[in-house]
Structures are given as C-alpha cells and as structure tokens.
C-alpha atoms as a PDB file:
ATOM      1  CA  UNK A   1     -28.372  92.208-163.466  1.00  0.00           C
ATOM      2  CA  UNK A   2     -32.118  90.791-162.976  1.00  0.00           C
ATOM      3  CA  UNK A   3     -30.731  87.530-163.641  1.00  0.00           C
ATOM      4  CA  UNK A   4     -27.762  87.962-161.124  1.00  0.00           C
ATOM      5  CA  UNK A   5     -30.180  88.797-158.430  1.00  0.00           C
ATOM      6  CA  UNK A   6     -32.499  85.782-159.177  1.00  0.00           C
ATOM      7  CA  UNK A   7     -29.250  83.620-158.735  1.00  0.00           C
ATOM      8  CA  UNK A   8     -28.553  85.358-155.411  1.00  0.00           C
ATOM      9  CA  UNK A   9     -32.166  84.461-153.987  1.00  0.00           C
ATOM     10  CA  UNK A  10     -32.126  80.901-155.181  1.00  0.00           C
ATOM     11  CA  UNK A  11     -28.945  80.346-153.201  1.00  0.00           C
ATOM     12  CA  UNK A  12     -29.589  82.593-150.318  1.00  0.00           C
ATOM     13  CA  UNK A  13     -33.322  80.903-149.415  1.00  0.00           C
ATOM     14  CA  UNK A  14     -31.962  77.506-148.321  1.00  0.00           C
ATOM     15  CA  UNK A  15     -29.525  78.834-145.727  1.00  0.00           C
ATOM     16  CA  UNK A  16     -32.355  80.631-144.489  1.00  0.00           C
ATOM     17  CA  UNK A  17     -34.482  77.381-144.527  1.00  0.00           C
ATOM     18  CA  UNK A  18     -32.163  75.046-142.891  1.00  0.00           C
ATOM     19  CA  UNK A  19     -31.497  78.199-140.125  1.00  0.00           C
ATOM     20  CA  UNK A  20     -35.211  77.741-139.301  1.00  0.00           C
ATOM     21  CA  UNK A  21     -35.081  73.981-139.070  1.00  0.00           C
ATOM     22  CA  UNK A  22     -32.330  74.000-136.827  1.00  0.00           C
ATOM     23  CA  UNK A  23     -33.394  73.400-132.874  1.00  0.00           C
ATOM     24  CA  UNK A  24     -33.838  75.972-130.623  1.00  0.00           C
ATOM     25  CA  UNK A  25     -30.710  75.206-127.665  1.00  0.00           C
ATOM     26  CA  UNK A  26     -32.108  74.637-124.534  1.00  0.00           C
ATOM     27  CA  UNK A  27     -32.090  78.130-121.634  1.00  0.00           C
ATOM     28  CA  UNK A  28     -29.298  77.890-119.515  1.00  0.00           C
ATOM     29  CA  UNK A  29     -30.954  76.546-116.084  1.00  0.00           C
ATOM     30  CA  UNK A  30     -29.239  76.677-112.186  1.00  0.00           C
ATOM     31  CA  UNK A  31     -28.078  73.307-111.037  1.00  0.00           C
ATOM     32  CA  UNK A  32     -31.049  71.133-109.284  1.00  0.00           C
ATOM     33  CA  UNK A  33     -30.265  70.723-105.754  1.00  0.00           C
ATOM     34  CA  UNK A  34     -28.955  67.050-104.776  1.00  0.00           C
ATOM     35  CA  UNK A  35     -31.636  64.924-103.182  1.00  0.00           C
ATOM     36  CA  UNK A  36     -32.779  65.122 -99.651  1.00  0.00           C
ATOM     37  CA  UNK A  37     -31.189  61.806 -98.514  1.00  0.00           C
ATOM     38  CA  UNK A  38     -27.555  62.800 -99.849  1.00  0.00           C
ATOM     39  CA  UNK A  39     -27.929  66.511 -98.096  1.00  0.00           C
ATOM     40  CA  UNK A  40     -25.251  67.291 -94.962  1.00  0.00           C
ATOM     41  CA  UNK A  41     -28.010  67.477 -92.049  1.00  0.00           C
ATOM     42  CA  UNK A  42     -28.054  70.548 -90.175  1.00  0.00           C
ATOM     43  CA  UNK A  43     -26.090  71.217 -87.283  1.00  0.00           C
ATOM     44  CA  UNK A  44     -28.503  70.746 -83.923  1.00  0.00           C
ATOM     45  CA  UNK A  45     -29.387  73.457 -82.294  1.00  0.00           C
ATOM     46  CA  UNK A  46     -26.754  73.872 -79.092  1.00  0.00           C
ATOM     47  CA  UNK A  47     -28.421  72.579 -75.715  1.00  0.00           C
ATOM     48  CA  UNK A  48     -29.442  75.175 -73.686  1.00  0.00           C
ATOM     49  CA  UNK A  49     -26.973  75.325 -70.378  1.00  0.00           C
ATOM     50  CA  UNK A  50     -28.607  75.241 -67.020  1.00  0.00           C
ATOM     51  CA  UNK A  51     -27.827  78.754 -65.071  1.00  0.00           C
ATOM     52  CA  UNK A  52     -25.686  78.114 -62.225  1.00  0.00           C
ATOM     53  CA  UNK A  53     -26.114  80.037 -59.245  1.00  0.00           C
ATOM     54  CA  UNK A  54     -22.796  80.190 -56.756  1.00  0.00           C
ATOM     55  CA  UNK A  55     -24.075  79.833 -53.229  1.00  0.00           C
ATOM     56  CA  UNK A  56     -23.782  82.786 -51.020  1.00  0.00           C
ATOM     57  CA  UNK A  57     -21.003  82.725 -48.433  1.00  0.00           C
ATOM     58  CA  UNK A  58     -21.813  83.631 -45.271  1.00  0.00           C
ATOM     59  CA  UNK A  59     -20.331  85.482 -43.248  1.00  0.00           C
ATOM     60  CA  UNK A  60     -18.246  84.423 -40.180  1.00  0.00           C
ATOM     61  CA  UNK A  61     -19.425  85.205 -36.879  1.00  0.00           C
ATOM     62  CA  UNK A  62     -17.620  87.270 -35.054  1.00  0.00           C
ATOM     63  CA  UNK A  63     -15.763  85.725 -31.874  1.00  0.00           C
ATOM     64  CA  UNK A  64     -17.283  86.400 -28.624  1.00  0.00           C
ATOM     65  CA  UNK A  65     -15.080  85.899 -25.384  1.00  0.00           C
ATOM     66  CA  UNK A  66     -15.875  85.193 -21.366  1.00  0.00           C
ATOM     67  CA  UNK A  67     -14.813  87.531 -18.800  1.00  0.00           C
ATOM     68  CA  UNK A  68     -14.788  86.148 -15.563  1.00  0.00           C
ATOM     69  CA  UNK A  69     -14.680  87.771 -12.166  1.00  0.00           C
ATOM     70  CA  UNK A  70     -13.671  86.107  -9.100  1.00  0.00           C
ATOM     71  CA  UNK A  71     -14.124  86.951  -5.571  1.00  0.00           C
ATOM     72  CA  UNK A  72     -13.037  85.460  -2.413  1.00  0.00           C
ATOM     73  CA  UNK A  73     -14.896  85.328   0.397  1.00  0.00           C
ATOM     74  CA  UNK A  74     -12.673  84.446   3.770  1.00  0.00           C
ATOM     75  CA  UNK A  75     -13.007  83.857   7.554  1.00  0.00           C
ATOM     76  CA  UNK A  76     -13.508  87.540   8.326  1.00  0.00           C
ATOM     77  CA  UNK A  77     -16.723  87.362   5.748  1.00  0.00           C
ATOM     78  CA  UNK A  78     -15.044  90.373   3.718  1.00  0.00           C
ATOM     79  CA  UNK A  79     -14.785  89.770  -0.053  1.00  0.00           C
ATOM     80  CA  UNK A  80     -11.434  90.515  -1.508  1.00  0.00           C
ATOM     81  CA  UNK A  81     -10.005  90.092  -5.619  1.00  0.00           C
ATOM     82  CA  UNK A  82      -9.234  86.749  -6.644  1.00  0.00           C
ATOM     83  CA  UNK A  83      -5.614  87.040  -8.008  1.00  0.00           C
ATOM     84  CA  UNK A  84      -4.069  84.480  -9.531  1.00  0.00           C
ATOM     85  CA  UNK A  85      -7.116  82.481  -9.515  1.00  0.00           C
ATOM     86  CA  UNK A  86      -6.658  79.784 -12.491  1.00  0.00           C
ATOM     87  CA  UNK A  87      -9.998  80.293 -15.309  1.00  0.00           C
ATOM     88  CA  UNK A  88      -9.983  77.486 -18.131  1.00  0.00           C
ATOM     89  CA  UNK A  89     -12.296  75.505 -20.474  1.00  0.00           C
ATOM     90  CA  UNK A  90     -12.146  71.691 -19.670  1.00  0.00           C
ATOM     91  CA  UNK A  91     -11.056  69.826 -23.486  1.00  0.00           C
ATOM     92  CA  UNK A  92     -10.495  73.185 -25.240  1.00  0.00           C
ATOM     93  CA  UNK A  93      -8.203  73.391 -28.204  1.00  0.00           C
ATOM     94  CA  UNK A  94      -6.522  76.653 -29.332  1.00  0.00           C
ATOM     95  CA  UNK A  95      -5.346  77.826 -32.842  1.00  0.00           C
ATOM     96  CA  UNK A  96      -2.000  78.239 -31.607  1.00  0.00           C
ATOM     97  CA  UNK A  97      -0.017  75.969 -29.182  1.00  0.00           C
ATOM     98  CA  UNK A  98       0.105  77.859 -25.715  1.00  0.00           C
ATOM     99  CA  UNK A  99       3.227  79.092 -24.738  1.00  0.00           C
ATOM    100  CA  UNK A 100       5.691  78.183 -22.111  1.00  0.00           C
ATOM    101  CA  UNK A 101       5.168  78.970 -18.700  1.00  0.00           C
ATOM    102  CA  UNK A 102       7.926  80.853 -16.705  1.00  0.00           C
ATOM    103  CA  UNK A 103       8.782  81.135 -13.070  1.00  0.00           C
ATOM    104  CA  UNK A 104      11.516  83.211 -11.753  1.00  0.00           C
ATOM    105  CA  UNK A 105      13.307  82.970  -8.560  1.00  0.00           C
ATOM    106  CA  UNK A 106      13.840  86.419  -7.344  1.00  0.00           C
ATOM    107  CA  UNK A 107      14.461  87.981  -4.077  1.00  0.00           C
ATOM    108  CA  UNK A 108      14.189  84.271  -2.328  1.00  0.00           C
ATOM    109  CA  UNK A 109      10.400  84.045  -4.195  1.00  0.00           C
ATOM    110  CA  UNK A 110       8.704  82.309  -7.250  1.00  0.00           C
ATOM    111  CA  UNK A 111       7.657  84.818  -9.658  1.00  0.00           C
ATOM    112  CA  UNK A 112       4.519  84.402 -10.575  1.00  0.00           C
ATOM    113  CA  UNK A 113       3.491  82.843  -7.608  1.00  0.00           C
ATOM    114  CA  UNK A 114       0.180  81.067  -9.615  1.00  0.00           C
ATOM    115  CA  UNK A 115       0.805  79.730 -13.060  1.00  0.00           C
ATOM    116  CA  UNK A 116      -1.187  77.837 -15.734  1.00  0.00           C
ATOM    117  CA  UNK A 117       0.020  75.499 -18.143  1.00  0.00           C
ATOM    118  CA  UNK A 118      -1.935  73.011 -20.536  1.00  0.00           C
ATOM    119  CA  UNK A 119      -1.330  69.517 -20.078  1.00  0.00           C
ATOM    120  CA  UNK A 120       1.729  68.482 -22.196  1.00  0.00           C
ATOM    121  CA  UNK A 121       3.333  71.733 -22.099  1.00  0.00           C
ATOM    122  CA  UNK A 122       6.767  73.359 -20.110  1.00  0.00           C
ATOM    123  CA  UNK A 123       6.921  75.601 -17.225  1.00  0.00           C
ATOM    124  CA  UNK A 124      10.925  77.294 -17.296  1.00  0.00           C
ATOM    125  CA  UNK A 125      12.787  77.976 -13.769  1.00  0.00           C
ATOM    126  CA  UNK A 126      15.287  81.092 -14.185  1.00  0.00           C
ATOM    127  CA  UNK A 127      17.433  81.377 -11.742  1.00  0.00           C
ATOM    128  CA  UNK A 128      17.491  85.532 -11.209  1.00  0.00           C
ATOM    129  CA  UNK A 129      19.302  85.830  -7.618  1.00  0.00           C
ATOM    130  CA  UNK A 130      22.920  85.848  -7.155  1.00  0.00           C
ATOM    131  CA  UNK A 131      22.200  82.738  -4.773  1.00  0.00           C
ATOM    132  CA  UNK A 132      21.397  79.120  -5.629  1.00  0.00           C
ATOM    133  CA  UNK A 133      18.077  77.525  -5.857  1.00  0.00           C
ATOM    134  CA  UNK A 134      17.074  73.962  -6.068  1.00  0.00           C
ATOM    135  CA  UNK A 135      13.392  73.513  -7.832  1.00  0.00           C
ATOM    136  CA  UNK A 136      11.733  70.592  -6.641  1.00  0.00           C
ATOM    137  CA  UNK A 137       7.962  68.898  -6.177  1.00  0.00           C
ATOM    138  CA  UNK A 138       6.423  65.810  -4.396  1.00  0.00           C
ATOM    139  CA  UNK A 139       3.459  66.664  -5.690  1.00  0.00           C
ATOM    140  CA  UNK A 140       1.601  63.649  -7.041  1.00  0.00           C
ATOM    141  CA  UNK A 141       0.784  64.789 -10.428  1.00  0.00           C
ATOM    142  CA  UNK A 142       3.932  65.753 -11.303  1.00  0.00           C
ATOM    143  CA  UNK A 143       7.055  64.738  -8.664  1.00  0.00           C
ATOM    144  CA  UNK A 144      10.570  66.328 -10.260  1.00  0.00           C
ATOM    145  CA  UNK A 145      13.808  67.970  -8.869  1.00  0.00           C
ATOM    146  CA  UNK A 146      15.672  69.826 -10.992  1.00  0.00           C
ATOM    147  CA  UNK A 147      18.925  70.162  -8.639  1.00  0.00           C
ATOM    148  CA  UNK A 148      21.226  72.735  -7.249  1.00  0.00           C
ATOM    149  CA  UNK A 149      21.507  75.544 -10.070  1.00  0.00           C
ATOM    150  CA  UNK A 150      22.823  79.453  -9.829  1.00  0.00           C
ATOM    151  CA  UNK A 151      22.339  82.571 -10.949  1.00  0.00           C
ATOM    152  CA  UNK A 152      21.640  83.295 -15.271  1.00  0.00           C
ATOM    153  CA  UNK A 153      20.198  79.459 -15.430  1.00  0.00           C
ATOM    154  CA  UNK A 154      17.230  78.108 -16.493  1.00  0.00           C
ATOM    155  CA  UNK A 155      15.715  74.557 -16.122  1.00  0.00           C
ATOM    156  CA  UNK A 156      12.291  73.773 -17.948  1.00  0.00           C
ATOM    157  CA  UNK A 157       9.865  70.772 -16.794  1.00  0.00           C
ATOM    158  CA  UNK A 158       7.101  69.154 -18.596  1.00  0.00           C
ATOM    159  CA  UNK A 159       3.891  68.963 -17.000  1.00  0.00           C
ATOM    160  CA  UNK A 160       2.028  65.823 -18.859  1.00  0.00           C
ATOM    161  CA  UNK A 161      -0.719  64.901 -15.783  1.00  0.00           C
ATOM    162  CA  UNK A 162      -3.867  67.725 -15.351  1.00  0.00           C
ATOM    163  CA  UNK A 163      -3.896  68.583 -11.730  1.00  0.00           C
ATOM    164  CA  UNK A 164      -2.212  70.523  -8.912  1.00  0.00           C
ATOM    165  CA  UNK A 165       1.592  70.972  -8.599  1.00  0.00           C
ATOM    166  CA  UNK A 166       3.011  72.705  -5.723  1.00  0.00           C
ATOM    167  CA  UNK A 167       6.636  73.759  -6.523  1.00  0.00           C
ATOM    168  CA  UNK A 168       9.327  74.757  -3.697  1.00  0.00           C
ATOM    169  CA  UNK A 169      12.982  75.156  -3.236  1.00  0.00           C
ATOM    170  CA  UNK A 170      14.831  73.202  -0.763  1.00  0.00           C
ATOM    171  CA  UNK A 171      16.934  75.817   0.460  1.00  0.00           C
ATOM    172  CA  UNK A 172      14.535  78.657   0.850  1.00  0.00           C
ATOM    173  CA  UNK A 173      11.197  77.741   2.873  1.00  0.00           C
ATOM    174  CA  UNK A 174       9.416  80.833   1.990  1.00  0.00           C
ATOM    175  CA  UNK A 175       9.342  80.210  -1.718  1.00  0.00           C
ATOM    176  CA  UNK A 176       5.910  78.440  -2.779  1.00  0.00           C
ATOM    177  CA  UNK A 177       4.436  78.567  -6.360  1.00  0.00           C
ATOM    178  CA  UNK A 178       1.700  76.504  -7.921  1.00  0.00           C
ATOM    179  CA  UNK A 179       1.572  75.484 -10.987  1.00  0.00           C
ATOM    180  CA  UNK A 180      -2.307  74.555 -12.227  1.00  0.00           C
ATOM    181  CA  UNK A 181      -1.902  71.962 -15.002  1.00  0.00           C
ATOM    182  CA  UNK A 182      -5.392  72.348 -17.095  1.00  0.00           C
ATOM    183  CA  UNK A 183      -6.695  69.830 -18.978  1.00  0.00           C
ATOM    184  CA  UNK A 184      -7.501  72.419 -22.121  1.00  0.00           C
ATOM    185  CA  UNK A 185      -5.568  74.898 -24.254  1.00  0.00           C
ATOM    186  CA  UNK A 186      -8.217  77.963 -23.464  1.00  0.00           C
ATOM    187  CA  UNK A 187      -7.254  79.473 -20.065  1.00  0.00           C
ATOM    188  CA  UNK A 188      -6.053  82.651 -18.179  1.00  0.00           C
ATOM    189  CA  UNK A 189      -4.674  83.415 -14.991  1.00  0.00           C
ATOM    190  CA  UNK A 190      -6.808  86.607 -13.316  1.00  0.00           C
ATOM    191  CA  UNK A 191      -5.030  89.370 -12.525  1.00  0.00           C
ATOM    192  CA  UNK A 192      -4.722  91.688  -9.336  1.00  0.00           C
ATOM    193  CA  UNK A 193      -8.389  92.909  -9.878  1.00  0.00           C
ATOM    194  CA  UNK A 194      -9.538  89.016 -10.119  1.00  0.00           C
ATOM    195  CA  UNK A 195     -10.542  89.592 -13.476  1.00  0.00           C
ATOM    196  CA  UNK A 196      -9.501  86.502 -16.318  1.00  0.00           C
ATOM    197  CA  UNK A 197     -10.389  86.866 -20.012  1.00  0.00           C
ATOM    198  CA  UNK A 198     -11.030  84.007 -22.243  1.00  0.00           C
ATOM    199  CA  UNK A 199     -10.948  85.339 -25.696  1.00  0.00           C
ATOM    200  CA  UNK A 200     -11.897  84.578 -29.234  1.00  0.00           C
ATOM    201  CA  UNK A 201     -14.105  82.105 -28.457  1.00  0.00           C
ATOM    202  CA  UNK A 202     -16.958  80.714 -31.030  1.00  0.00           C
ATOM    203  CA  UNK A 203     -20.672  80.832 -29.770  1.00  0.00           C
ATOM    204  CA  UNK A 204     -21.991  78.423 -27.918  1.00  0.00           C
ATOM    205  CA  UNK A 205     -22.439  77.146 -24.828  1.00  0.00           C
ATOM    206  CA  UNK A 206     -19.533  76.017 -22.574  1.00  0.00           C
ATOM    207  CA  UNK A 207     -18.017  74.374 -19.297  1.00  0.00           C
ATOM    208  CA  UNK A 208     -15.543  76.740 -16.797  1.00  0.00           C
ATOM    209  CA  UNK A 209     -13.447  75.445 -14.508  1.00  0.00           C
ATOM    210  CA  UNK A 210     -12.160  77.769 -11.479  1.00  0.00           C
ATOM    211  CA  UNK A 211      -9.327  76.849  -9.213  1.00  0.00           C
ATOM    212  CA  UNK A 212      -7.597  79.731  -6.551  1.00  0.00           C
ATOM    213  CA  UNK A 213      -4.973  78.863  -3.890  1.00  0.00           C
ATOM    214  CA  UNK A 214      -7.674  79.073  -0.760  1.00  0.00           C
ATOM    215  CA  UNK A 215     -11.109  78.842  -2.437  1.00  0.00           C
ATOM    216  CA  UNK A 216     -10.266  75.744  -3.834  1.00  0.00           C
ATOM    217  CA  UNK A 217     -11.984  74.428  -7.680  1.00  0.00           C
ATOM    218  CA  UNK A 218     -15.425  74.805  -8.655  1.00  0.00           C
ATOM    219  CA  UNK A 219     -16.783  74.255 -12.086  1.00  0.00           C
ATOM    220  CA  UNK A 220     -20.149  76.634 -14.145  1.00  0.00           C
ATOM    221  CA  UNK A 221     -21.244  77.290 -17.363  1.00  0.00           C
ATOM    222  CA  UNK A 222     -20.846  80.647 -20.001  1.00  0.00           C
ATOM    223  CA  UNK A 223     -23.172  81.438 -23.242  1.00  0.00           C
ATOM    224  CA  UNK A 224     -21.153  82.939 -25.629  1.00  0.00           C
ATOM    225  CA  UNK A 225     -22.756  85.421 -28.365  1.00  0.00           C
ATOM    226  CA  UNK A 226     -21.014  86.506 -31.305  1.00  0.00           C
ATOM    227  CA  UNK A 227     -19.174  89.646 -30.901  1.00  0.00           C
ATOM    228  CA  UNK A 228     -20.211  89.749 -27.672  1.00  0.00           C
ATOM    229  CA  UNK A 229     -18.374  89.721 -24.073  1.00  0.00           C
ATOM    230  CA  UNK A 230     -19.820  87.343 -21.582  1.00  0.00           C
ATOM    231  CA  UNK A 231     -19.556  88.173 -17.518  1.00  0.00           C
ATOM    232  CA  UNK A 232     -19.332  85.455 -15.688  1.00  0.00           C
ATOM    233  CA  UNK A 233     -18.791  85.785 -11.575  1.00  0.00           C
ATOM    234  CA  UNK A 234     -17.819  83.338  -9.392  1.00  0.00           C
ATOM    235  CA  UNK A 235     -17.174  83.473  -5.516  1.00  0.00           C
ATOM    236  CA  UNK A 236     -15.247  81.098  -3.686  1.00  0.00           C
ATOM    237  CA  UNK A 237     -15.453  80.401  -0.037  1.00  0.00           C
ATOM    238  CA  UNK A 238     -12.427  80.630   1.552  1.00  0.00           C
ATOM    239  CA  UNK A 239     -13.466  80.838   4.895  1.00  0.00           C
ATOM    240  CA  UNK A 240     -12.146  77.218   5.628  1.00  0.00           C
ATOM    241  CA  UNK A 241      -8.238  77.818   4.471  1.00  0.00           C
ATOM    242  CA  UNK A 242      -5.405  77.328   6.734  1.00  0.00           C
ATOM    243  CA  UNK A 243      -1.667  77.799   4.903  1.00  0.00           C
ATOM    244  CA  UNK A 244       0.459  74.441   5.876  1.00  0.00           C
ATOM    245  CA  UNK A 245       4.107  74.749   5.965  1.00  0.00           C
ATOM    246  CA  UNK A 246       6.116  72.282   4.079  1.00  0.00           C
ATOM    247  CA  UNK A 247       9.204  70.851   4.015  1.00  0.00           C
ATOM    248  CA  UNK A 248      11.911  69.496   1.942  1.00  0.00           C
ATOM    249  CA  UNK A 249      12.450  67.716  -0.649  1.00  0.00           C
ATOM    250  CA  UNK A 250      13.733  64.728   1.755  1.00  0.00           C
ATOM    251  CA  UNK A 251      10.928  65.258   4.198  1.00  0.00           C
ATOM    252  CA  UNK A 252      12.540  67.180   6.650  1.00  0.00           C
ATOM    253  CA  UNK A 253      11.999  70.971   8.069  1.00  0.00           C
ATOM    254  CA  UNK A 254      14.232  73.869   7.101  1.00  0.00           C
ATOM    255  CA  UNK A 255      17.266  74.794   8.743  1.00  0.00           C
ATOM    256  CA  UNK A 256      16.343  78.113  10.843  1.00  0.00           C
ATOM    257  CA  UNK A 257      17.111  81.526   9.628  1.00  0.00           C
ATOM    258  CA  UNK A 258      20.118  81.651  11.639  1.00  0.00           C
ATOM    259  CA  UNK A 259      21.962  78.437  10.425  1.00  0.00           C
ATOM    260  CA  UNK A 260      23.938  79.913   7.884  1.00  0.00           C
ATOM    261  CA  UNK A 261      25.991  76.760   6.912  1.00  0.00           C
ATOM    262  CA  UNK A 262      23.013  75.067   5.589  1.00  0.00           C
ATOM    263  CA  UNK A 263      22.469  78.073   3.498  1.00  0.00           C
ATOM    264  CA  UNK A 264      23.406  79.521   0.470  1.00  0.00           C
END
C-alpha cells in the first residue's frame, strides 16, 4: 500500500507542476472606444428661432356722416326749408353704384320735382296718367326727347355731362322737373324740412357742393370725425329769383287751356 501511494504522488506532482506553469488568461476587458477622428460628431445644437410678434390690428374707425341744413332766404327776407335742394361731394366715389333715378308723371306733374343723379347714371320716366306725355330737354348738358308715350310706360335716359337739366313735357306746360347731374357718387336730395344726410363717410376733411332751384349753387367745406355727425348750414339767397316760363320742345308756346285738339 505505502508503495502504491508513493506511485500515486510521483505521477500526480507533475500535473500539478505544469498547472502552475501554465499562463494566467488575460481579464475579460470592455471594448476601447474608436478614436476621436473616426467618431459620428454630435448633432449641433438647434438655432434658436427669433420670437415673432404679429402686429396689432387696429381697429377701424367708425364712419362719421354730414348733415346739412339749408335755408332759403327770398324777396320777402323770410327764411323758409330748402326742399329739394341738391347736397353732394365734388369727385366722391361710393361702395355701391348709385341707383337709378325715377320721375313719374302724375296728375299732369313730374314726381319728384328735384332729382340727383351721378354723372354716367339713368334717370326712368313712368308714365302714371291715363294721358300721354312726351319727355323732352334743350338743356345744354344733356338735350333728349324721348317721344309721345302712354300710360304703364317707362323710358330711361342717361345723363353722362355734370350740370343742370331742366326736363318738360311738350304737351303739358305746367310740368317742370330738374334733374342735378353731380359730378360724385356721395349725394342726397334734402327733404321737406331742408335737411340732406351724407352718410358713412371716412374722416377727413371735405368739399360740399349746394345747388336749389332759386338760390342757385354755392360750394363749403365739412370736418368729419369718426362716429360722429357733422352740421353743416348753408343759406341761399333767393331774393333775386324770378320763375321763366318755357316752351316747347320746337320753340314755340303752349296751346291755351282751352284748345283741346292740341291736347291729349
């Protein structure tokens, strides 16, 4: 047995020798990090945006308008309304195209007897009687005849020359209208108190023009304030006026009120 276990020892002590000798393997170690030239470069910073700021929208002014009040002075000194006097604004333009004028013949008279029109634009002639009328001018701004019509029809003329237009019929000598052809798109006719409004106007400072059928034209000035009305007066003299009769269309008088047969 001694001698077995001598054997055992003798073999056994080299293994153990050559386990010694044999090199240690190297600790397991994280990867090294690739150099700096072949590293992706960081992503810049993002560029700081400039705040914008929306400008503030102002507000609109309000529209102001121009009331205007006219007064007629005549021979007896006493001051009376100024209807149908004609109010406008010399080169105005309007957001909308004015409207159409319209006179009637009713009862053997023009109805309106004063009407405004901008310069380009239509005045219509119903016929309303049960009688014919013939609708004629020899005015110089605006010479037309627009014949022998009856009752239910309507003739329109175009007014394209700024200025007066007196309008009659040739059958009827007591039917006189005037048509004031304006050379703006802001005007009003005044009504029986003499009062014409001019509305929805932007501030500022403007030119008036005044016309009635005996005081004649005269021209002044309105401020206009946002949201604000503006009174304006004017007073014409009309101490001067004397009403001329006219006559027909081919220069001569009117038949008298008795000569039926030249009547209709």
């Amino acid at each position: 047995m001694r001698g077995h276990g001598r054997r055992l020892r003798a073999f056994a002590l080299p293994l153990l020798l050559a386990a010694a000798a044999a090199p240690t393997p190297p600790a397991t170690r994280p990867p090294l990090a690739p150099p700096a030239a072949t590293r992706a470069p960081a992503p810049p910073a993002a560029a700081a945006r400039p705040a914008v700021f929306a400008p503030t929208a102002r507000p609109t002014p309000a529209p102001g308008e121009v009331r205007v009040s006219v007064w007629i002075v005549g021979s007896d000194k006493k001051r009376t309304a100024g209807q149908g006097a004609v109010v406008w604004i010399p080169g105005s333009t309007a957001p909308e195209p004015p409207p159409h004028g319209r006179i009637s013949s009713r009862a053997k008279r023009f109805e309106p007897r004063v009407t405004a029109v901008a310069a380009g634009g239509t005045v219509d002639f119903p016929n309303l009687d049960k009688i014919h009328h013939n609708v004629f001018s020899l005015s110089e701004r605006a010479r037309f005849d627009l014949g022998l019509y009856k009752n239910g029809a309507s003739k329109p003329h175009t007014f394209t020359t700024p200025g007066l237009v007196r309008v009659y019929c040739n059958i009827h000598p007591n039917m006189a209208a005037f048509v004031m052809v304006v050379d703006g798109e802001r005007y009003a006719v005044a009504g029986a108190d003499g009062f014409a409004l001019l509305p929805g106007l932007p501030a500022g400072r403007y030119s008036l023009k005044v016309w009635e059928e005996r005081g004649g034209e005269v021209a002044t000035t309105a401020e206009v304030v946002p949201g604000k009305t503006t009174p304006v007066v004017v007073t014409l003299d009309a101490s001067a006026y004397r009403e001329v009769a006219h006559t027909r269309k081919d220069g001569t008088g009117y038949p008298p009120p008795d000569d039926d047969e030249n009547r209709y």
